[in-house]
C-alpha atoms as a PDB file:
ATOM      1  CA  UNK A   1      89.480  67.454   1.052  1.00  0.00           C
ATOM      2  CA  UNK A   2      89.888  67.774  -2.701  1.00  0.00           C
ATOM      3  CA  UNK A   3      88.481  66.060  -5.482  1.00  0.00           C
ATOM      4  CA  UNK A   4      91.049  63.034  -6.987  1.00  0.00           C
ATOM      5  CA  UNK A   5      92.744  63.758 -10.373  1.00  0.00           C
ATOM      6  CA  UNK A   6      89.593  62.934 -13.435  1.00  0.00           C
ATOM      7  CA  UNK A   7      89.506  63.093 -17.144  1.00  0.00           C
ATOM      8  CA  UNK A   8      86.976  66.117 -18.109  1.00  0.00           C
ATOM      9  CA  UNK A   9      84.895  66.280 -22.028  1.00  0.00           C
ATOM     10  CA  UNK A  10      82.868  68.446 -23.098  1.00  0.00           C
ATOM     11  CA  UNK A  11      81.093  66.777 -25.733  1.00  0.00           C
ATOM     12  CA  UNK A  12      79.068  68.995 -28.401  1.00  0.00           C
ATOM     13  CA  UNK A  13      76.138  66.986 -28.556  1.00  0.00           C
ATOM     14  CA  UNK A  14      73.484  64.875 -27.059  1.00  0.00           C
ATOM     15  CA  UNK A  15      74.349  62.244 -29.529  1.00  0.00           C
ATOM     16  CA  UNK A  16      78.038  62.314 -28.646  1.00  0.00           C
ATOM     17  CA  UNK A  17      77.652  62.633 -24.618  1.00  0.00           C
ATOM     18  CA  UNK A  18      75.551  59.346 -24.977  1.00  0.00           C
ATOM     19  CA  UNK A  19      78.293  57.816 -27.128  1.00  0.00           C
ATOM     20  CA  UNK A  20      81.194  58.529 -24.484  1.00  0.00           C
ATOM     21  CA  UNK A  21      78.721  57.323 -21.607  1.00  0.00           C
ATOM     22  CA  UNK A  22      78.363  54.168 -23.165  1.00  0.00           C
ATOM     23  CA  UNK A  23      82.067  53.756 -23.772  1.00  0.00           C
ATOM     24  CA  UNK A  24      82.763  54.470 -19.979  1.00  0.00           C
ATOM     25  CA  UNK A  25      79.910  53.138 -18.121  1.00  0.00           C
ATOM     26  CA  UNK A  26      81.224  52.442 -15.351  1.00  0.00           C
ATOM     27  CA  UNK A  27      83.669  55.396 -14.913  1.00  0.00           C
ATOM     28  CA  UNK A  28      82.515  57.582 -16.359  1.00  0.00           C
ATOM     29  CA  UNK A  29      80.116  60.528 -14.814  1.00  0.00           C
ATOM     30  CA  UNK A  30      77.578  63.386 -16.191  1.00  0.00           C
ATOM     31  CA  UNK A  31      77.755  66.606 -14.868  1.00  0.00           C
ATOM     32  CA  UNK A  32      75.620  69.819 -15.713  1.00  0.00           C
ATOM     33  CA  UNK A  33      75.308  72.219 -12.698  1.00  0.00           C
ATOM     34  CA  UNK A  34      78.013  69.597 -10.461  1.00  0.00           C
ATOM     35  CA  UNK A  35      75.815  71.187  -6.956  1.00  0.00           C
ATOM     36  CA  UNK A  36      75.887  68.160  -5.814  1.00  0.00           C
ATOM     37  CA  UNK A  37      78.966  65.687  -7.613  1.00  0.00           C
ATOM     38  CA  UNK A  38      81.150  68.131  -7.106  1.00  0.00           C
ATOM     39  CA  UNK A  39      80.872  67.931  -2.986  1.00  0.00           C
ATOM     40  CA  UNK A  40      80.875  64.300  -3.280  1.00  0.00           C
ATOM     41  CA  UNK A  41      84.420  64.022  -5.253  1.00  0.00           C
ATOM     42  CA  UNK A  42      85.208  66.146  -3.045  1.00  0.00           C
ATOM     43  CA  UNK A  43      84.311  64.109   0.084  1.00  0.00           C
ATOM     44  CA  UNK A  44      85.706  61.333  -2.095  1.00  0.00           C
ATOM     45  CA  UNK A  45      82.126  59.906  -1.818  1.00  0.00           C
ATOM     46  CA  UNK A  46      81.930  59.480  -5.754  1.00  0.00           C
ATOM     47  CA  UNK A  47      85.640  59.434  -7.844  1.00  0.00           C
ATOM     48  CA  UNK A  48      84.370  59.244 -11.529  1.00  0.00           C
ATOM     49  CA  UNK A  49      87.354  58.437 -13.890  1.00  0.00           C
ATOM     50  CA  UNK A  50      85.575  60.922 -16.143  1.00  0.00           C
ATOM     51  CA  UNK A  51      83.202  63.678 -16.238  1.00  0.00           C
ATOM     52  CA  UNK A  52      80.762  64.208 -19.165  1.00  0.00           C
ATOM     53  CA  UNK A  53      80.135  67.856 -18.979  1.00  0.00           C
ATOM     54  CA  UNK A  54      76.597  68.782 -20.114  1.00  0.00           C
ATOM     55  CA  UNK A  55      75.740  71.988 -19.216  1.00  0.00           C
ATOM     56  CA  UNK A  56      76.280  73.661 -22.319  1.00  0.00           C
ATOM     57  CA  UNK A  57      74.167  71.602 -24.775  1.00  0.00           C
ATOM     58  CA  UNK A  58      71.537  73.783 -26.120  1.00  0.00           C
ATOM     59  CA  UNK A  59      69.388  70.992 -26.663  1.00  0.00           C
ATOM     60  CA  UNK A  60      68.920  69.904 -22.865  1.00  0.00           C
ATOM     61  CA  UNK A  61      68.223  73.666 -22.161  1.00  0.00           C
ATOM     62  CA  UNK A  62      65.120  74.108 -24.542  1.00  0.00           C
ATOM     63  CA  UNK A  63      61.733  74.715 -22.969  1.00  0.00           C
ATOM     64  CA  UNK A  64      58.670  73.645 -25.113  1.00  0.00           C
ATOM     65  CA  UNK A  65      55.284  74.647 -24.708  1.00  0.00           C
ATOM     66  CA  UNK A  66      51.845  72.588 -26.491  1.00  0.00           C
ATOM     67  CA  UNK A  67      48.540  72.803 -25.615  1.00  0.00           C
ATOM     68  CA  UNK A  68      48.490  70.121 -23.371  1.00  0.00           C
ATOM     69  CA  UNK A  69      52.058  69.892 -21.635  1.00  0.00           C
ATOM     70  CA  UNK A  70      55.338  71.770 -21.044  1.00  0.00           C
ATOM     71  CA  UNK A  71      58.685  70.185 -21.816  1.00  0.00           C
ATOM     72  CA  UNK A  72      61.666  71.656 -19.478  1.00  0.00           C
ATOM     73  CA  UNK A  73      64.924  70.551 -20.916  1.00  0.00           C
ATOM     74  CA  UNK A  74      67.641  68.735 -17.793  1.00  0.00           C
ATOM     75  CA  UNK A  75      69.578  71.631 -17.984  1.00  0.00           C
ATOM     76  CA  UNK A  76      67.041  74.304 -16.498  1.00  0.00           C
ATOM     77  CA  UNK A  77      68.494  75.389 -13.987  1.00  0.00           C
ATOM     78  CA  UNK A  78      66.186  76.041 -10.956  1.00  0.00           C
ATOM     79  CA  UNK A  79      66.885  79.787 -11.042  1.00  0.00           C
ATOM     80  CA  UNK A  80      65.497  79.598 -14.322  1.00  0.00           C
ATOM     81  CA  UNK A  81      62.271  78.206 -12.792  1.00  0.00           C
ATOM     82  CA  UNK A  82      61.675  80.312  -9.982  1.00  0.00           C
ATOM     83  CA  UNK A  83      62.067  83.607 -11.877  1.00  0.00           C
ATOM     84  CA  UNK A  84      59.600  82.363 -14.871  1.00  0.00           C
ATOM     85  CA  UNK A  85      62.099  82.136 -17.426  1.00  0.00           C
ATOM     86  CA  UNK A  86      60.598  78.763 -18.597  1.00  0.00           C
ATOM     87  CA  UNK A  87      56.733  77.963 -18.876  1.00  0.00           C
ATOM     88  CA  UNK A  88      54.881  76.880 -16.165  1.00  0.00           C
ATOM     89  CA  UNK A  89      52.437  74.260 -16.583  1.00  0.00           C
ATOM     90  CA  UNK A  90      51.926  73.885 -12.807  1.00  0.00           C
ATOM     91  CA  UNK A  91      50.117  77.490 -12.517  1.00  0.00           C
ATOM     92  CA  UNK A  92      52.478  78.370  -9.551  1.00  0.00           C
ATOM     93  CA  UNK A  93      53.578  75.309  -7.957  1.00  0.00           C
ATOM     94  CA  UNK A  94      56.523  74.659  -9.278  1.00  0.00           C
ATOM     95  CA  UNK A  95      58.235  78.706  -9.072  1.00  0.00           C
ATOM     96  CA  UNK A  96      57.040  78.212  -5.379  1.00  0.00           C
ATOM     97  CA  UNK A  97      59.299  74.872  -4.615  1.00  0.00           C
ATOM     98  CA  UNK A  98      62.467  76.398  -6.697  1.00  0.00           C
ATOM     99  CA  UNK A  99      62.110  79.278  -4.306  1.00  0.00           C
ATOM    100  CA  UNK A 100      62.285  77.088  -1.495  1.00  0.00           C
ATOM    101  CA  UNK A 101      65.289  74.883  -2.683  1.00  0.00           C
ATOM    102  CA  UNK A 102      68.671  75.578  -0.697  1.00  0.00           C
ATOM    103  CA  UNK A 103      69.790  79.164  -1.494  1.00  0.00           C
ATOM    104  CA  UNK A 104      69.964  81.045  -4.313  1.00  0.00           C
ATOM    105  CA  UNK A 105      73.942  80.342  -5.202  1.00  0.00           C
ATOM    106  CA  UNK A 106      72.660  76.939  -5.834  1.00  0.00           C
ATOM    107  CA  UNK A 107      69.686  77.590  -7.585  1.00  0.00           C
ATOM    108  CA  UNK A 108      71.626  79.268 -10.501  1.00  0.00           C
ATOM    109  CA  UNK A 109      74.116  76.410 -10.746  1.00  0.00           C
ATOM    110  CA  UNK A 110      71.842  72.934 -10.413  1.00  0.00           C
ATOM    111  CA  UNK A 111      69.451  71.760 -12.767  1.00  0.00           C
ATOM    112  CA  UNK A 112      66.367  70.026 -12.748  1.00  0.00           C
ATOM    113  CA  UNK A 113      67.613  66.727 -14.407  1.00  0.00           C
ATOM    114  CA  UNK A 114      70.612  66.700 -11.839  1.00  0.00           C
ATOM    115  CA  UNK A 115      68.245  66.389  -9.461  1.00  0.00           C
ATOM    116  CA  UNK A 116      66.072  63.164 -10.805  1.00  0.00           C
ATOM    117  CA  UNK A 117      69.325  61.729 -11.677  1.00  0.00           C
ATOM    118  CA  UNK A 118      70.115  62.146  -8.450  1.00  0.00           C
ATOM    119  CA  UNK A 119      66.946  61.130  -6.540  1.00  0.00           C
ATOM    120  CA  UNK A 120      67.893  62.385  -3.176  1.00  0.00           C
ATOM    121  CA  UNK A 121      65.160  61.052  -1.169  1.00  0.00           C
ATOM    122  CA  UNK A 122      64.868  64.628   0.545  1.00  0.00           C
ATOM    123  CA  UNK A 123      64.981  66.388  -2.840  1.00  0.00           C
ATOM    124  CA  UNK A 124      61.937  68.228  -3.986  1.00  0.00           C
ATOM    125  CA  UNK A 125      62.030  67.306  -7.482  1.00  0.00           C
ATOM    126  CA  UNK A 126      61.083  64.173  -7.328  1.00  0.00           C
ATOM    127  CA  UNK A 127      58.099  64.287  -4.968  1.00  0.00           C
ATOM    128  CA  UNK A 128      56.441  67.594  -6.580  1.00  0.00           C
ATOM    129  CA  UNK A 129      56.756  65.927 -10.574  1.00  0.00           C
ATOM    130  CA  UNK A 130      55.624  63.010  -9.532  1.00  0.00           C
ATOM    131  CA  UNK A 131      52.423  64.687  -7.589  1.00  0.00           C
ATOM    132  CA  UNK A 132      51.966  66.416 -11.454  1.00  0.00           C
ATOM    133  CA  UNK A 133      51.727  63.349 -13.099  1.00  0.00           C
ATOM    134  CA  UNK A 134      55.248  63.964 -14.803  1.00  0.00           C
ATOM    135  CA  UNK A 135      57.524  62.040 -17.027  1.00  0.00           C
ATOM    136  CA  UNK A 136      61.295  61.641 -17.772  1.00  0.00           C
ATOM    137  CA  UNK A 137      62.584  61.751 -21.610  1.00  0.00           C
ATOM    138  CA  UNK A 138      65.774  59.708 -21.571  1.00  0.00           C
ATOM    139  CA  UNK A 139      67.887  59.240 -24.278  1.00  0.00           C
ATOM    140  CA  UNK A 140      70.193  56.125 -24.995  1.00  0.00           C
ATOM    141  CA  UNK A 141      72.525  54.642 -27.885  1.00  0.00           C
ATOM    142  CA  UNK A 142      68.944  52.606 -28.221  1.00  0.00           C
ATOM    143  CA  UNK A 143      66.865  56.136 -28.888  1.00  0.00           C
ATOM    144  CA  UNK A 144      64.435  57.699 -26.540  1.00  0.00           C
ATOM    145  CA  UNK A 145      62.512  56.509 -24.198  1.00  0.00           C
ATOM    146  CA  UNK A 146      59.281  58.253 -21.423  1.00  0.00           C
ATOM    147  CA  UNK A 147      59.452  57.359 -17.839  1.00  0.00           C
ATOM    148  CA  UNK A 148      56.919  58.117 -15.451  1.00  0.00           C
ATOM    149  CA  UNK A 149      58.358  60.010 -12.722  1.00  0.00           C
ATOM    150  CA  UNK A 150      56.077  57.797 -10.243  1.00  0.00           C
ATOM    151  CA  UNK A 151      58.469  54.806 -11.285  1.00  0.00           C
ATOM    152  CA  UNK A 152      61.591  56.778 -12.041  1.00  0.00           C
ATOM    153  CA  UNK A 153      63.194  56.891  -8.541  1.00  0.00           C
ATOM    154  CA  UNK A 154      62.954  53.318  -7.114  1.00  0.00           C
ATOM    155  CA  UNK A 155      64.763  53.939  -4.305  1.00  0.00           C
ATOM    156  CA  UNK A 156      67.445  56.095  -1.805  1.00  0.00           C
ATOM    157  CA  UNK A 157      69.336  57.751  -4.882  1.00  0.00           C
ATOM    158  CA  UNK A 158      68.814  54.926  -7.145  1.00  0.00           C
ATOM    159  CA  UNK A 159      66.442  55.268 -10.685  1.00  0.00           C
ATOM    160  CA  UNK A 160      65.538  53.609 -13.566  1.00  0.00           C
ATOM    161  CA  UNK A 161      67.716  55.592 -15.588  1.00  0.00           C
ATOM    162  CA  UNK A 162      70.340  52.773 -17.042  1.00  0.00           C
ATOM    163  CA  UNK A 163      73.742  53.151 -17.172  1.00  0.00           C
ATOM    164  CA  UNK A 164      74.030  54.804 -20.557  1.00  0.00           C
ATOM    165  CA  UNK A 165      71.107  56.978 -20.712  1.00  0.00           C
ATOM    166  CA  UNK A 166      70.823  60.660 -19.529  1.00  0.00           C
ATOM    167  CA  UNK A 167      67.684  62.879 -19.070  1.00  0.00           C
ATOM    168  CA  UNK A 168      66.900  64.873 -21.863  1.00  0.00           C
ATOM    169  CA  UNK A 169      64.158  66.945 -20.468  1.00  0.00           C
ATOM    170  CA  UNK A 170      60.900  66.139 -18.056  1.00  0.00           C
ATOM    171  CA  UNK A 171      57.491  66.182 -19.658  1.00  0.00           C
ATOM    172  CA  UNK A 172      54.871  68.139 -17.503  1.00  0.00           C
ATOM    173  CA  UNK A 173      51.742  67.955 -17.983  1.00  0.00           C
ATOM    174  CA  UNK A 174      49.637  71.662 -17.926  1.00  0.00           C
ATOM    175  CA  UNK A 175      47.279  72.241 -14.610  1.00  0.00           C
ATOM    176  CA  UNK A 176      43.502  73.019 -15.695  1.00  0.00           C
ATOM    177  CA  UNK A 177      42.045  76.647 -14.513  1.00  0.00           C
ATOM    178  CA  UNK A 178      40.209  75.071 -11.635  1.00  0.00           C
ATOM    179  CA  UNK A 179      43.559  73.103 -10.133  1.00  0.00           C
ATOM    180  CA  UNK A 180      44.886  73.527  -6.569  1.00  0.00           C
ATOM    181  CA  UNK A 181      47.817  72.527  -5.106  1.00  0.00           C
ATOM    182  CA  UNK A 182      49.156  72.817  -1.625  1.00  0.00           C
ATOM    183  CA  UNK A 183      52.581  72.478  -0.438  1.00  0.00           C
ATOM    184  CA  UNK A 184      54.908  72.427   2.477  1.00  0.00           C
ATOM    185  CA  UNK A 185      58.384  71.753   3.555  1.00  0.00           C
ATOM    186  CA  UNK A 186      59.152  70.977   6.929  1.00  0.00           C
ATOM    187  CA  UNK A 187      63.182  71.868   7.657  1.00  0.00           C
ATOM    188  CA  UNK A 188      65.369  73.379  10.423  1.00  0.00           C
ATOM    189  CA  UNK A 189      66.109  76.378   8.349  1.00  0.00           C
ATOM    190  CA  UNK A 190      65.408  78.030   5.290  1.00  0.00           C
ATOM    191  CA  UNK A 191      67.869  76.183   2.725  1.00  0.00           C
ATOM    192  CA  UNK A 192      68.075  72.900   3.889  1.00  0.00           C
ATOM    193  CA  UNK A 193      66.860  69.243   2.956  1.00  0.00           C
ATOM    194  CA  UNK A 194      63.239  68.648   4.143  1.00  0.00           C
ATOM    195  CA  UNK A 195      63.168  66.636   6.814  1.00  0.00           C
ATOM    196  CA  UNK A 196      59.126  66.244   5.832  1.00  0.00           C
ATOM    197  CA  UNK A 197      57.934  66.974   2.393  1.00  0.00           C
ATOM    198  CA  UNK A 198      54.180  66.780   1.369  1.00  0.00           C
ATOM    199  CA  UNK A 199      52.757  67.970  -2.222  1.00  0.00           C
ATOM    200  CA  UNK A 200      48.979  67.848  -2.939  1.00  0.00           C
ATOM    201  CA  UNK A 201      47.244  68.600  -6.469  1.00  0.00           C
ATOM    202  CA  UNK A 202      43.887  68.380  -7.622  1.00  0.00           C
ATOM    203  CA  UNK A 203      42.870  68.862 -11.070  1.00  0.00           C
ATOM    204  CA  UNK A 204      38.904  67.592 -11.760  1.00  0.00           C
ATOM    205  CA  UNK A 205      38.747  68.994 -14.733  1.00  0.00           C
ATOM    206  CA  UNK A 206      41.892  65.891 -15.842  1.00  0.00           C
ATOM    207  CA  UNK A 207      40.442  63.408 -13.233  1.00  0.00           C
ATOM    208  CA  UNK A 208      43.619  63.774 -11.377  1.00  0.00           C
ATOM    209  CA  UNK A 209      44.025  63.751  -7.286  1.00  0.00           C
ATOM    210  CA  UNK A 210      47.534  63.095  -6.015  1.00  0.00           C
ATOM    211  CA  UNK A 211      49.235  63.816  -2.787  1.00  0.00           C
ATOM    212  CA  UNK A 212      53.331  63.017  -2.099  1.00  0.00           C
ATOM    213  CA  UNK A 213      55.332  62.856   0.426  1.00  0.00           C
ATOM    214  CA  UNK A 214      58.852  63.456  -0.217  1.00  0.00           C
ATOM    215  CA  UNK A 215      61.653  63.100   2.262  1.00  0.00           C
ATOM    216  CA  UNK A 216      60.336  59.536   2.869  1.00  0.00           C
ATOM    217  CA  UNK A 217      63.338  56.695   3.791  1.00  0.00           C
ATOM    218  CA  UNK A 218      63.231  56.276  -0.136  1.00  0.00           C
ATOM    219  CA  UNK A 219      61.072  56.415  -3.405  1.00  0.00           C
ATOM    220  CA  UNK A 220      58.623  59.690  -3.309  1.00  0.00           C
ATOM    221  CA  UNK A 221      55.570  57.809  -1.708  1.00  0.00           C
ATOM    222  CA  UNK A 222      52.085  58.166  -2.938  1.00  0.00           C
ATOM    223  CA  UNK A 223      49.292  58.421  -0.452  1.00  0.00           C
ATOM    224  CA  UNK A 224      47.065  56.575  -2.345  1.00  0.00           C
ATOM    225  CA  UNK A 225      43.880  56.666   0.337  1.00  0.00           C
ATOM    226  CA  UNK A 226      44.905  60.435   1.081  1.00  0.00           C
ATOM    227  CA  UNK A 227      44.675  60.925  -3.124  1.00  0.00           C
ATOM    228  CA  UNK A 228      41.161  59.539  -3.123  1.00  0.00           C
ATOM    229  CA  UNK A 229      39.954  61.708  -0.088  1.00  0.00           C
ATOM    230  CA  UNK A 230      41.181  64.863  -1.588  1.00  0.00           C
ATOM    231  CA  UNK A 231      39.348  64.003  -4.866  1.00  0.00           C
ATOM    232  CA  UNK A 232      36.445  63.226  -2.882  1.00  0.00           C
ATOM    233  CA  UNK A 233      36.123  66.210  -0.727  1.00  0.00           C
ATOM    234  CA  UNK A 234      36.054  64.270   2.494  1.00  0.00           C
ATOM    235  CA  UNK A 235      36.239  65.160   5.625  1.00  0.00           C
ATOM    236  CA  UNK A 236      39.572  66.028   8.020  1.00  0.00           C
ATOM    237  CA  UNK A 237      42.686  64.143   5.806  1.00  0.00           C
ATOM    238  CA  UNK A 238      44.661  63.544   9.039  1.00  0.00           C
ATOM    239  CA  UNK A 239      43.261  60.093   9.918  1.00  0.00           C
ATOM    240  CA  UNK A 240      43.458  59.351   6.057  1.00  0.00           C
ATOM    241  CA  UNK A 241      47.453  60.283   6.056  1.00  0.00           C
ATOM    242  CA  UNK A 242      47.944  58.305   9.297  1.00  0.00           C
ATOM    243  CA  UNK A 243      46.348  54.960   7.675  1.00  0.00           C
ATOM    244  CA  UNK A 244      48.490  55.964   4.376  1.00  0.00           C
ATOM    245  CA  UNK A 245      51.643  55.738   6.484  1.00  0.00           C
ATOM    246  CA  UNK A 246      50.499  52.347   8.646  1.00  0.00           C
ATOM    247  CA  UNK A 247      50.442  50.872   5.053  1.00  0.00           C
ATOM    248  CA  UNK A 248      54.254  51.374   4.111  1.00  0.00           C
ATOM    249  CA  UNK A 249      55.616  49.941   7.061  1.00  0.00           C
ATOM    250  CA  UNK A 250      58.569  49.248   4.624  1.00  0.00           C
ATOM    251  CA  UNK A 251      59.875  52.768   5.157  1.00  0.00           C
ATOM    252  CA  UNK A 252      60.362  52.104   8.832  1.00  0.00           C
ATOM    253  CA  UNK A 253      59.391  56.055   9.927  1.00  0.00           C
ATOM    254  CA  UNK A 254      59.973  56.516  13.933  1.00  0.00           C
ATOM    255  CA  UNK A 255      57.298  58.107  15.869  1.00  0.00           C
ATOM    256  CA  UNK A 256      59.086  61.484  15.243  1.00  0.00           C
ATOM    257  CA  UNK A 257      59.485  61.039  11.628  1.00  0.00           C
ATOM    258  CA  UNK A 258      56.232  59.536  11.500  1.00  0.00           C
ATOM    259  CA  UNK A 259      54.460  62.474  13.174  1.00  0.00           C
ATOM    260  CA  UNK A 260      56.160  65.018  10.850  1.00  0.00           C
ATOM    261  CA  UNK A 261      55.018  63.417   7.588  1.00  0.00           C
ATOM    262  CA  UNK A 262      51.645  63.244   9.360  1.00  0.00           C
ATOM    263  CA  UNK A 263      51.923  67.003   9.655  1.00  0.00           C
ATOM    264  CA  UNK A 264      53.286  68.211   6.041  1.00  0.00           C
ATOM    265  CA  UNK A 265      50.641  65.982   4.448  1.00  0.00           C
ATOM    266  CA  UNK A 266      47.607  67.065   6.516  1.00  0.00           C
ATOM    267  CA  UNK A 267      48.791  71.175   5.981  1.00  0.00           C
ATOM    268  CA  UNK A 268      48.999  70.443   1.826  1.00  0.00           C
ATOM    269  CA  UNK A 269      45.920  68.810   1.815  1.00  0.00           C
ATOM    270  CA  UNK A 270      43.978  71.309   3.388  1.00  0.00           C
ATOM    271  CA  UNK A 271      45.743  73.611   1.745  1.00  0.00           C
ATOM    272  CA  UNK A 272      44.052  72.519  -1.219  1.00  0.00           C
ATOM    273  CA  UNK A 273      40.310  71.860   0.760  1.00  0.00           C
ATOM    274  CA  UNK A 274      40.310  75.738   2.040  1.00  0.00           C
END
C-alpha cells in the first residue's frame, strides 16, 4: 500500500513548526527521521492531513554539554549516538543501546525525539532515559516546559506531550566515575523490537539506583524493590524482580512473558553486581 495524498511544510523554525501544529492539531503530524510514520501512512495506520517536517532545524540538532548534564537535541539521529558524534553522559550506555536498535539504515534516518514521541512500548528509548534519570524539553505556543521521562510515556504509544508541543531535546543527566550499568535485550534476531528489555544503573556517588524494564504491555516500568536491592548490594536480584512483577499485575504478563522479563532484569542487574 501507499501512503494517502498529505499537505507537506517545512517550516524554518522551532517557533514556526509550533505555530502550524497549533493551527492543525488535529491533522496535522511532525516528522523528522519518518522511520516509523512513514510505514504507518503507508499501512494507512496514521493519514495526517499534514506533515510538519523537522528534520532540518538546526536548533533540535544541537548537543550541549555542562558540568552536570548533556542536552541531545530530538533530531539526533541514533547513528549520531552510536558513533560518538554527540556527548555521552551515560559513560557507554547509551552508544551500546543505539548499536543494538534495528539496523543501521534506520539508525541514520530516526531520531531520538521520534522515538519518545512515539513511546513504542518495545522501544529502547524510553526504558534506558528513564533508568538515567532523564527529562524531556518540550516546547509549546505557552513556552517550554521539563518532563521527567519516568512520567513522559503514560502508556502503549501515548505521552504527556500535548497536542501542540514537540520535543526540543532530552536532558541527561552525566554518570559519576564509579557508575555501572547493565543492559540486555531479549529479541528473535538482531534488529528487532525486544520482546524483554531490562536497563540497570547505579550511580552512589548521585544517590541514584534504578532498574527498567522496557517492552512491558505499556509505560517503561520501574522495579522499584529491584532499585533498592541493587543500591543495597543484596543478595541474588531474581526473587526481588519476581516480587517487582507480582506487584503490577496491571500489565497482565503471561507466564512466558513473565519469565522473560524475569530473565533480562536478573542478567542487567548482575551485570552491574559483578
Amino acid at each position: 500500500m501507499k501512503a494517502p495524498a498529505v499537505d507537506y511544510v517545512r517550516p524554518k523554525s522551532l517557533a514556526e513548526a509550533v505555530d502550524l501544529l497549533s493551527q492543525h492539531p488535529r491533522e496535522a503530524r511532525v516528522i523528522a527521521g519518518g522511520q516509523s510514520l512513514v510505514a504507518m501512512m503507508n499501512l494507512r495506520v496514521a493519514s495526517p492531513g499534514l506533515l510538519i517536517d523537522i528534520s532540518r532545524l538546526p536548533e533540535l540538532s544541537l548537543v550541549s554539554d555542562d558540568p552536570n548534564a548533556v542536552g541531545i537535541g530530538a533530531c539526533v539521529t541514533h547513528a549520531a549516538i552510536e558513533d560518538g558524534q554527540a556527548a555521552d553522559p551515560s559513560r557507554g550506555l547509551m552508544p551500546r543501546v543505539a548499536a543494538s536498535l534495528a539496523y543501521r539504515a534506520i539508525r541514520t534516518r530516526g531520531t531520538i525525539g521520534g522515538s519518545l514521541a512515539l513511546s513504542d512500548p518495545a522501544a529502547e528509548w524510553p526504558a534506558v532515559l528513564t533508568a538515567l534519570d532523564a527529562e524531556v524539553v518540550v516546547c509549546g505556543p505557552g513556552g517550554k516546559r521539563s518532563i521527567g521521562c519516568a512520567d513522559f510515556t503514560t502508556g502503549v504509544f501515548e505521552t504527556a506531550l500535548a497536542a501542540d508541543e514537540i520535543i526540543e531535546s532530552v536532558r541527561i543527566p552525566k554518570l559519576s566515575q564509579d557508575a555501572r550499568w547493565g543492559y540486555l535485550k531479549l529479541c528473535r534476531k538482531a534488529g528487532e523490537f525486544a520482546s524483554a528489555l531490562a536497563v540497570a544503573v547505579i550511580d552512589r556517588t548521585r544517590g541514584h539506583s534504578r532498574v527498567v524494564l522496557g517492552a512491558a504491555n505499556g509505560a517503561p516500568l520501574v522495579l522499584d524493590h529491584t532499585s533498592r536491592l541493587l543500591s543495597n548490594g543484596g543478595p541474588e536480584p531474581r526473587n526481588a524482580v519476581a516480587a517487582d512483577l507480582d506487584r503490577a499485575a496491571d500489565r497482565h504478563f503471561d507466564e512466558f512473558q513473565r519469565n522473560l522479563h524475569i530473565v533480562a532484569a536478573t542478567r542487567a542487574v548482575r551485570q552491574v553486581l559483578q
